[in-house]
Protein backbone atom coordinates (compact mmCIF):
# COMPACT_ATOMS: atom_id res chain seq x y z
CA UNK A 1 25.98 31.36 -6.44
CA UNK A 2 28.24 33.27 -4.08
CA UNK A 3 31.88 32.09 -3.26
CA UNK A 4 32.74 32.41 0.38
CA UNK A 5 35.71 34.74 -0.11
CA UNK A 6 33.90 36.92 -2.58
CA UNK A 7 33.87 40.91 -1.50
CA UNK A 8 30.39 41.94 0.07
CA UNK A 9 29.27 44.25 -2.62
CA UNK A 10 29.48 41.68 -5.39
CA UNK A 11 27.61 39.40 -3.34
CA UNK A 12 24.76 41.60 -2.97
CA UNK A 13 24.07 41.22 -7.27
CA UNK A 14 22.15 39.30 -9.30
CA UNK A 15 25.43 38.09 -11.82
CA UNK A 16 24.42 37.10 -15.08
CA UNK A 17 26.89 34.60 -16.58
CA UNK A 18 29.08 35.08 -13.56
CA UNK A 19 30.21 37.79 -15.95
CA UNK A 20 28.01 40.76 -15.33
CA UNK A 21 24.97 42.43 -13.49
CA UNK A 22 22.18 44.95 -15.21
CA UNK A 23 20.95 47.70 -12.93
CA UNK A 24 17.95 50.11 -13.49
CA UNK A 25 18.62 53.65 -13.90
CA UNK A 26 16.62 56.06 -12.35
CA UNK A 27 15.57 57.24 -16.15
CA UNK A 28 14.22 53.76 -16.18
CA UNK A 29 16.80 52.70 -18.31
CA UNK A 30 19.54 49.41 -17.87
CA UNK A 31 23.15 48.78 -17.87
CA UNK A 32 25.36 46.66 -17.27
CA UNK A 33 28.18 46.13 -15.61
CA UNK A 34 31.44 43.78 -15.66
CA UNK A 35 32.68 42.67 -12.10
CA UNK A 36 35.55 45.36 -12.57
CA UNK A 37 32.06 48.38 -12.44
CA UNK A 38 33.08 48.78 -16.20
CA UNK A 39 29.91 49.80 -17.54
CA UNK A 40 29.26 48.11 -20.76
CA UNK A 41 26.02 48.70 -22.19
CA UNK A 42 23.10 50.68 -22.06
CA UNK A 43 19.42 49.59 -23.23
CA UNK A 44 15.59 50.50 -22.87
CA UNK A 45 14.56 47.26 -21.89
CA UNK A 46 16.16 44.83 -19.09
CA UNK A 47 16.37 41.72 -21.35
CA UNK A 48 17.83 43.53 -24.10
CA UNK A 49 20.45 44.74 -22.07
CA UNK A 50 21.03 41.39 -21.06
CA UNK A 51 21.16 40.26 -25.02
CA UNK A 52 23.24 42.98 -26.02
CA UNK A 53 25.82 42.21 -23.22
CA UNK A 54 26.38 38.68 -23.83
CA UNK A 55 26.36 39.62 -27.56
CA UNK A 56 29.06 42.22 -26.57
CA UNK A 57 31.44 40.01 -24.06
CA UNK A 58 31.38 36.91 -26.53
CA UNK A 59 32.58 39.56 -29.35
CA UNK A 60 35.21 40.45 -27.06
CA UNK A 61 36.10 37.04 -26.32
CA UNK A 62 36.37 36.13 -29.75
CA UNK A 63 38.72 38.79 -30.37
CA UNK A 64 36.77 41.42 -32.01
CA UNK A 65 38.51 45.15 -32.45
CA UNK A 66 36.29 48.10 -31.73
CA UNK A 67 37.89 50.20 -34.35
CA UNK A 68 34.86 52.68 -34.72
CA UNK A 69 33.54 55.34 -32.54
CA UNK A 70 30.24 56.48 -32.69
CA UNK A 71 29.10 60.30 -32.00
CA UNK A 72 25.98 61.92 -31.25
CA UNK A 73 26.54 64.70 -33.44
CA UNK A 74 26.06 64.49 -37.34
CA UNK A 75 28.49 66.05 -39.54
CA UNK A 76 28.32 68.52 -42.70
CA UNK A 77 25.88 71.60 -43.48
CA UNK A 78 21.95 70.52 -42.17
């Protein structure tokens, strides 16, 4: 549903929610995006992006704190 004032380039997305849109990467990958082009999250699968986001944005709603960080790199002596 597009509103008649809305800017061209959000018009031109499929908006899930009226809340977000998921894009494929050109890895093959999908993420998704808030109206503001925050990107939010990343998945291997289109649906589960899809999940994941509304998972994520009612958590946010609801007032959940992200108070951990996650790294890619592991810690100690391997």
């Amino acid at each position: 549903m597009n509103h008649p004032n809305e800017h061209p380039e959000i018009a031109e997305h499929e908006w899930f929610d009226d809340a977000f849109r998921v894009e494929e990467t050109r890895w093959k990958t999908f993420r998704s995006f808030a109206k503001d082009g925050k990107e939010l999250v990343t998945s291997l699968h289109r649906q589960s992006c899809i999940d994941a986001t509304r998972f994520y944005l009612k958590g946010c709603q609801e007032g959940w704190v992200a108070t951990t960080t996650y790294e890619g790199t592991v810690g100690g002596k391997l």
